[in-house]
PDB file of N, CA and C in Angstrom:
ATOM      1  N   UNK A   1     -48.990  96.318 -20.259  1.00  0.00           N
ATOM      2  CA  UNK A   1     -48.170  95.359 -19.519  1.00  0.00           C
ATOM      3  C   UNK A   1     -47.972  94.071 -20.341  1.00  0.00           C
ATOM      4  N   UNK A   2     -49.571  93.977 -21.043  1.00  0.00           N
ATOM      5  CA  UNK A   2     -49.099  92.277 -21.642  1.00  0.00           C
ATOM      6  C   UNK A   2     -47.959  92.479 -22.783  1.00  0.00           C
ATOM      7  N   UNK A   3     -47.857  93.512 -23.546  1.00  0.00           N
ATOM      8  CA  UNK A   3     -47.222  93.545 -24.647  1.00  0.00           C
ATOM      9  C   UNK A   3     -45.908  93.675 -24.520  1.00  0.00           C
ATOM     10  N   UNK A   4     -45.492  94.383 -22.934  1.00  0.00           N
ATOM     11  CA  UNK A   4     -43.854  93.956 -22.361  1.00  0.00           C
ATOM     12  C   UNK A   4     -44.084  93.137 -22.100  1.00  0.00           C
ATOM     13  N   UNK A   5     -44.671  92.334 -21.699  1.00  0.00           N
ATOM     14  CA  UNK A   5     -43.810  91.030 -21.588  1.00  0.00           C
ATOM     15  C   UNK A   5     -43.576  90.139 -22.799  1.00  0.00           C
ATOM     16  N   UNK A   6     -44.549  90.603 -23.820  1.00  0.00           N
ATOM     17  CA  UNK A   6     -44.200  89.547 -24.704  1.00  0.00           C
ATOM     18  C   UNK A   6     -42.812  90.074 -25.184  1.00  0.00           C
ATOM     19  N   UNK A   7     -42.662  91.293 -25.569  1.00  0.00           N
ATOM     20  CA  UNK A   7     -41.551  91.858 -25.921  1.00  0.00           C
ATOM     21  C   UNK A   7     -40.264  91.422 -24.868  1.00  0.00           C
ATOM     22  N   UNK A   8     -40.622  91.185 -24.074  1.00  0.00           N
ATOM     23  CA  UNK A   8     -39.500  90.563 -23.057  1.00  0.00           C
ATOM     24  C   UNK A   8     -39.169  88.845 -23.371  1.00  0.00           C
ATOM     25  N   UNK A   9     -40.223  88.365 -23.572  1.00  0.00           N
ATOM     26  CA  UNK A   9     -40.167  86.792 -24.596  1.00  0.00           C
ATOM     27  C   UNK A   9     -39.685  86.722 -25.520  1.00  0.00           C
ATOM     28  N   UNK A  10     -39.778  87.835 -26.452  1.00  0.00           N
ATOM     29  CA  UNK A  10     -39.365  87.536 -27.301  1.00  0.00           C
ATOM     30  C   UNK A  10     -37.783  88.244 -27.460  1.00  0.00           C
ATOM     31  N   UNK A  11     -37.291  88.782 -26.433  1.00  0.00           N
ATOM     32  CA  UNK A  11     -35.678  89.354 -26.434  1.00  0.00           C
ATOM     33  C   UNK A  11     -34.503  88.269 -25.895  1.00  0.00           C
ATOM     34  N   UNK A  12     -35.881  87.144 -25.300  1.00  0.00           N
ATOM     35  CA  UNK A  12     -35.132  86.597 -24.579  1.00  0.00           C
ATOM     36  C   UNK A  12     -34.762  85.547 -25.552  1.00  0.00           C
ATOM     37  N   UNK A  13     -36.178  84.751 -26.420  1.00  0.00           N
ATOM     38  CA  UNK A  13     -35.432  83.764 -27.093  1.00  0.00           C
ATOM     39  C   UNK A  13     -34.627  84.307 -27.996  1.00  0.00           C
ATOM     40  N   UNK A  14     -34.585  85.866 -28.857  1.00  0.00           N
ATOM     41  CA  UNK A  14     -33.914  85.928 -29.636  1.00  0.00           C
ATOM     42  C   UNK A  14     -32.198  85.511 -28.748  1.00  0.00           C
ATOM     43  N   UNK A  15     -32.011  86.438 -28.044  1.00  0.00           N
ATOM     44  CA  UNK A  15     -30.757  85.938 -27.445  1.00  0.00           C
ATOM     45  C   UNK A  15     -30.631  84.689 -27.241  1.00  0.00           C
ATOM     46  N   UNK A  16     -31.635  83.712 -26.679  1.00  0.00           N
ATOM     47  CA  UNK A  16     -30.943  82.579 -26.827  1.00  0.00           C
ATOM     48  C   UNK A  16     -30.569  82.320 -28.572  1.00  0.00           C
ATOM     49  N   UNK A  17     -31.490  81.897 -29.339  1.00  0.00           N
ATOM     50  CA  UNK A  17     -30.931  82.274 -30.208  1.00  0.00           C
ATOM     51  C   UNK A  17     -29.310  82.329 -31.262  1.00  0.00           C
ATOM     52  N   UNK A  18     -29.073  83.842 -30.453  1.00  0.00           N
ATOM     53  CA  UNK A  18     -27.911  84.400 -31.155  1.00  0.00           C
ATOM     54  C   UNK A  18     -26.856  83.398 -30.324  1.00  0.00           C
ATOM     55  N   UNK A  19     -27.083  83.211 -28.801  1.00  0.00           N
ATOM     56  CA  UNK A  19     -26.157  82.477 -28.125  1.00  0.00           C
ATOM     57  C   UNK A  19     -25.909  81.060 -28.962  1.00  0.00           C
ATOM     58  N   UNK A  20     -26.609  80.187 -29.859  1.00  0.00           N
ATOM     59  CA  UNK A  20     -26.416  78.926 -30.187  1.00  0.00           C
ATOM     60  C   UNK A  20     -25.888  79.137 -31.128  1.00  0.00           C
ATOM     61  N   UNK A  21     -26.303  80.201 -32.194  1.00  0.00           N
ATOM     62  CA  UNK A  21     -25.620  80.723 -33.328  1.00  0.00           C
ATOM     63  C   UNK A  21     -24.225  80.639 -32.806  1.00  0.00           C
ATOM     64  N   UNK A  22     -23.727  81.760 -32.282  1.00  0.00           N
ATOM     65  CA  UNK A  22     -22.088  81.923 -31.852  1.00  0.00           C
ATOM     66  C   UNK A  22     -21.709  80.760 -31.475  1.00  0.00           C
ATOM     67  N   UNK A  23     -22.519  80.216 -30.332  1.00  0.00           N
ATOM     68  CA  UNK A  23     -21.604  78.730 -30.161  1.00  0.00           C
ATOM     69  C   UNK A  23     -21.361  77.698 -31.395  1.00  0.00           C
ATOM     70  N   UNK A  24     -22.532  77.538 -32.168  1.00  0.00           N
ATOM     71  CA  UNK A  24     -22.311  76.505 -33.607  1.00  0.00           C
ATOM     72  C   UNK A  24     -21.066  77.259 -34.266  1.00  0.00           C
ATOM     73  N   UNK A  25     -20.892  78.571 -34.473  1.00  0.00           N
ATOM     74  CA  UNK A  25     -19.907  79.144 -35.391  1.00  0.00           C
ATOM     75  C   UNK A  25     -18.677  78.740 -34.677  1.00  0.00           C
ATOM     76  N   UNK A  26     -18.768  78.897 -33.700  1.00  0.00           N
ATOM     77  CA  UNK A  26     -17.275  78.609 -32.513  1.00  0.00           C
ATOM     78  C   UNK A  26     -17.181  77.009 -33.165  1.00  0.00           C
ATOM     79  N   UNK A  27     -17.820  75.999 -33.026  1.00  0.00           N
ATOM     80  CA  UNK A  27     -17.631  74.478 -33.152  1.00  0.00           C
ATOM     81  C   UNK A  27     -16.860  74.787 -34.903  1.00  0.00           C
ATOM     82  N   UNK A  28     -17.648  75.560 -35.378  1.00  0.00           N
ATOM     83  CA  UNK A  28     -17.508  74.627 -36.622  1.00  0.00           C
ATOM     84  C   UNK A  28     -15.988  75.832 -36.763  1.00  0.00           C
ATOM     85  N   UNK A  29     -15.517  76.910 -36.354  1.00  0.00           N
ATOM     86  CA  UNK A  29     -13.526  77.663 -36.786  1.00  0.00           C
ATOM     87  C   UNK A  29     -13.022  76.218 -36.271  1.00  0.00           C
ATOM     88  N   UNK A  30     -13.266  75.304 -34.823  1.00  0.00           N
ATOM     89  CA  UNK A  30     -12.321  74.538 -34.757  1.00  0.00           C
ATOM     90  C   UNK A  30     -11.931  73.488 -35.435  1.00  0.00           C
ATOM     91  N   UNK A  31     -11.117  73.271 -36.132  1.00  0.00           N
ATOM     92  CA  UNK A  31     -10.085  72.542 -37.434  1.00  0.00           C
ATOM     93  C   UNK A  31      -9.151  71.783 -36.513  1.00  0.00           C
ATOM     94  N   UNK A  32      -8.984  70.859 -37.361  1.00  0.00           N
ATOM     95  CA  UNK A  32      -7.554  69.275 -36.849  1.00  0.00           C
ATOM     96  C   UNK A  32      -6.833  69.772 -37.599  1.00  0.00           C
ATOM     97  N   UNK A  33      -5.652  69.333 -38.023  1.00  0.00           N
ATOM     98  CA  UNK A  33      -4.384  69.434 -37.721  1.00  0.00           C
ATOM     99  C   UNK A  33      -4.640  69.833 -39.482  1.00  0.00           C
ATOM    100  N   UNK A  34      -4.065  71.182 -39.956  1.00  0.00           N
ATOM    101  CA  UNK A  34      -3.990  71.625 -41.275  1.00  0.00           C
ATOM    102  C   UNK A  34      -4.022  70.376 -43.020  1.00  0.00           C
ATOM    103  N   UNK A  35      -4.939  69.893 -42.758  1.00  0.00           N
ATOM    104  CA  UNK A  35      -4.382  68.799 -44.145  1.00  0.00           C
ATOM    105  C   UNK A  35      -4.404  69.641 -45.832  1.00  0.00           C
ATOM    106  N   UNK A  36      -3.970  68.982 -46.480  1.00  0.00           N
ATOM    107  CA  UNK A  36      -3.451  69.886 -48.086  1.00  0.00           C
ATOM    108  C   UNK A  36      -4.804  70.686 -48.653  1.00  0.00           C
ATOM    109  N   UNK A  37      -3.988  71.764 -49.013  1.00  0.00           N
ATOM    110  CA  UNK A  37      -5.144  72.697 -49.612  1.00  0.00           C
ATOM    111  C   UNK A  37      -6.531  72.567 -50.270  1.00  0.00           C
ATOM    112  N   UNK A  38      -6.197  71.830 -51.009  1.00  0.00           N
ATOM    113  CA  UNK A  38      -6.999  71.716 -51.837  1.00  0.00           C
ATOM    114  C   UNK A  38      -7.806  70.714 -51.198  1.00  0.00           C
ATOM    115  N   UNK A  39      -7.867  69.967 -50.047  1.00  0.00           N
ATOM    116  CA  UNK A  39      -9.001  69.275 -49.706  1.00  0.00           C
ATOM    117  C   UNK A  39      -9.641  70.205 -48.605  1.00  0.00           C
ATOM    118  N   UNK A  40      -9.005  71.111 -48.203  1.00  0.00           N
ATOM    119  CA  UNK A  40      -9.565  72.314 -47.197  1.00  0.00           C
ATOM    120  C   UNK A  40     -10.500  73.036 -48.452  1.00  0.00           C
ATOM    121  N   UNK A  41     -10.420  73.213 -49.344  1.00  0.00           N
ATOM    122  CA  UNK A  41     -10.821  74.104 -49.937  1.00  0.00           C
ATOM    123  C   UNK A  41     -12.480  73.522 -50.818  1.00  0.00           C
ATOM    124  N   UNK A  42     -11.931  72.205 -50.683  1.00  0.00           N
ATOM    125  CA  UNK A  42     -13.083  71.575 -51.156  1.00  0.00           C
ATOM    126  C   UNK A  42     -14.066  70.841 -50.230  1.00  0.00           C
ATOM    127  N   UNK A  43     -13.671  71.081 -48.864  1.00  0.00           N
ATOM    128  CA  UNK A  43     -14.616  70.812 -47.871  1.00  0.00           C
ATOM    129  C   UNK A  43     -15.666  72.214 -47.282  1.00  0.00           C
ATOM    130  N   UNK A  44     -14.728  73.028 -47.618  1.00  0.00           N
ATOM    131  CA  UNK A  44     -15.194  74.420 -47.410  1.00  0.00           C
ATOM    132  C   UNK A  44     -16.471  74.712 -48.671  1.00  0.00           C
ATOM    133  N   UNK A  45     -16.198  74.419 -49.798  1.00  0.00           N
ATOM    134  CA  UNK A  45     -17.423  74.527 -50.707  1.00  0.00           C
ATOM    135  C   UNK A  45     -17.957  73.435 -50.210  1.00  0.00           C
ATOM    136  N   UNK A  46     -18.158  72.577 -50.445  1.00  0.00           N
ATOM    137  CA  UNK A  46     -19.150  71.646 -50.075  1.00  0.00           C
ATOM    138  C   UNK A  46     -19.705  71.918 -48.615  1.00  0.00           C
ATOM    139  N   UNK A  47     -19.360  72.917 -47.285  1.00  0.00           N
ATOM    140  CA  UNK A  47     -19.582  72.681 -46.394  1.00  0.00           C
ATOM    141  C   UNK A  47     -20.807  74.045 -46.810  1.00  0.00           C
ATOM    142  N   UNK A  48     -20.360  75.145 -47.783  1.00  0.00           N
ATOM    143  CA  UNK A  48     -21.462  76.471 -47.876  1.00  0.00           C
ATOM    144  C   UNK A  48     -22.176  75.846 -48.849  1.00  0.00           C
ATOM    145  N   UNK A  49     -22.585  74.925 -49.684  1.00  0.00           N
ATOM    146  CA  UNK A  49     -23.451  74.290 -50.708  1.00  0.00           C
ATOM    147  C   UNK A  49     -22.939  74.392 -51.931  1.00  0.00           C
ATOM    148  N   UNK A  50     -21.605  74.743 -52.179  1.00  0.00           N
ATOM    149  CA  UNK A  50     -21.346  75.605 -53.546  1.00  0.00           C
ATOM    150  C   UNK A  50     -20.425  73.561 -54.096  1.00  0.00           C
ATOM    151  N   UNK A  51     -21.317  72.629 -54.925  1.00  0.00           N
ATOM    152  CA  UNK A  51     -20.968  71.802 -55.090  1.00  0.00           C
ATOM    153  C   UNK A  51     -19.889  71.682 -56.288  1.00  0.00           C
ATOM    154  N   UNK A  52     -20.624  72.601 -56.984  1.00  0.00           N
ATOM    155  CA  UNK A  52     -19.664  73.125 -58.624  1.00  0.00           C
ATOM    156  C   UNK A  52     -18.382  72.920 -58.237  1.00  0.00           C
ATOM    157  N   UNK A  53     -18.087  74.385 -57.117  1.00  0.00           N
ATOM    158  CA  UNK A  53     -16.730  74.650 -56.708  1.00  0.00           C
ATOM    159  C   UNK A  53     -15.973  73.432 -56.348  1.00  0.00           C
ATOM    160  N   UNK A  54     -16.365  72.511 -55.471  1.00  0.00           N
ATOM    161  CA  UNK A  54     -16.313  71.584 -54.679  1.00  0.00           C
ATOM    162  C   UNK A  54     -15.235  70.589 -55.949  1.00  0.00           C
ATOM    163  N   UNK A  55     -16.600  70.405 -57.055  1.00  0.00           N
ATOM    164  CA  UNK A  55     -16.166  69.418 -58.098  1.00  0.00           C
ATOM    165  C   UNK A  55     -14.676  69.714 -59.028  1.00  0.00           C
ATOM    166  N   UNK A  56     -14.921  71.202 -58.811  1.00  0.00           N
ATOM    167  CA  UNK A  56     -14.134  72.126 -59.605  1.00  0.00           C
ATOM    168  C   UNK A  56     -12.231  71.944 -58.645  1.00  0.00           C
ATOM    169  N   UNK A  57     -12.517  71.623 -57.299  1.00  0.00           N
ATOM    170  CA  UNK A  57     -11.351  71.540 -56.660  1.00  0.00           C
ATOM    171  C   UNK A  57     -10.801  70.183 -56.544  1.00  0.00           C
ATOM    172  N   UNK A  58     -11.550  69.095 -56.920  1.00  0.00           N
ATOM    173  CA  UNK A  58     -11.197  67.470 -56.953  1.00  0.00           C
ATOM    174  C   UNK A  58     -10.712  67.755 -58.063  1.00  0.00           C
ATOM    175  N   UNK A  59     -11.042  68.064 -59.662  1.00  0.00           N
ATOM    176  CA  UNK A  59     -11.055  68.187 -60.637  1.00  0.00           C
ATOM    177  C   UNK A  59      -9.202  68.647 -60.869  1.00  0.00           C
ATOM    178  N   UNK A  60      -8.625  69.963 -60.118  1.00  0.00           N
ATOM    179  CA  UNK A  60      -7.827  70.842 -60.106  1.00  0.00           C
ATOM    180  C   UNK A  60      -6.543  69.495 -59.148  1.00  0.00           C
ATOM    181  N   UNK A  61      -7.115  68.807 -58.126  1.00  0.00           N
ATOM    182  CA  UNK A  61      -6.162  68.041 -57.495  1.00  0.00           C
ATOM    183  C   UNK A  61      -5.785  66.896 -58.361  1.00  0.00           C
ATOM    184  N   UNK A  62      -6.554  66.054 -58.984  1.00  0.00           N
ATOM    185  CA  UNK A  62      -6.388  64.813 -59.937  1.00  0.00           C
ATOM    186  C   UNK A  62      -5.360  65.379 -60.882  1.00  0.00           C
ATOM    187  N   UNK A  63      -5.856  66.320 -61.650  1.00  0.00           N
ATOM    188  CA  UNK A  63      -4.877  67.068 -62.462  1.00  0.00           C
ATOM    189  C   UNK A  63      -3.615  67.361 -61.826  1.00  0.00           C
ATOM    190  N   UNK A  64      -3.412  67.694 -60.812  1.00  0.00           N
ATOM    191  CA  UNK A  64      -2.049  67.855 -60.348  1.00  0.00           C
ATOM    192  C   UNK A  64      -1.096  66.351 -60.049  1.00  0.00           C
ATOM    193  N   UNK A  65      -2.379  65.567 -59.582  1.00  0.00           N
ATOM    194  CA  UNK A  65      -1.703  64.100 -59.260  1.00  0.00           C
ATOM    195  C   UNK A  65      -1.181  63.518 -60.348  1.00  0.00           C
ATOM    196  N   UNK A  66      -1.998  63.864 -61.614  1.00  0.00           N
ATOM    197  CA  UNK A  66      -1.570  63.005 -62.975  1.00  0.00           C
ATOM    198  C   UNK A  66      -0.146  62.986 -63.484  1.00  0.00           C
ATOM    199  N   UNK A  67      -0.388  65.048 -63.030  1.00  0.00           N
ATOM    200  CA  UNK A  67       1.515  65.074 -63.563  1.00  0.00           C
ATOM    201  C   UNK A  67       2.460  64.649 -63.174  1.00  0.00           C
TER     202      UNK A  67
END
């Protein structure tokens, strides 16, 4: 008996859990109003840790501004 219930504790927080997961993922698809690519693209690396990329997409916009 004791070991269902823990198994029942522990189904339950996993679901909670997964429920905060889905809700954080839900917050973070919703986006304002489309702004230029390349700063979508460089908020998006910087938002998964990938800073390189990040630098690599400021880098790619300046260059376009220069011309």
């Amino acid at each position: 008996m004791n070991k269902y219930l823990e198994a029942l504790r522990k189904l339950e927080e996993n679901r909670q859990k997964l429920k905060d997961c889905q809700k954080e993922l839900r917050e973070r698809k919703k986006k304002p109003v489309r702004p230029c690519q390349s700063a979508r693209k460089r908020r998006k690396a910087r938002r998964d840790g990938l800073e390189v990329a990040a630098e690599k997409a400021y880098a790619t916009k300046m260059a376009k501004r220069k011309k």
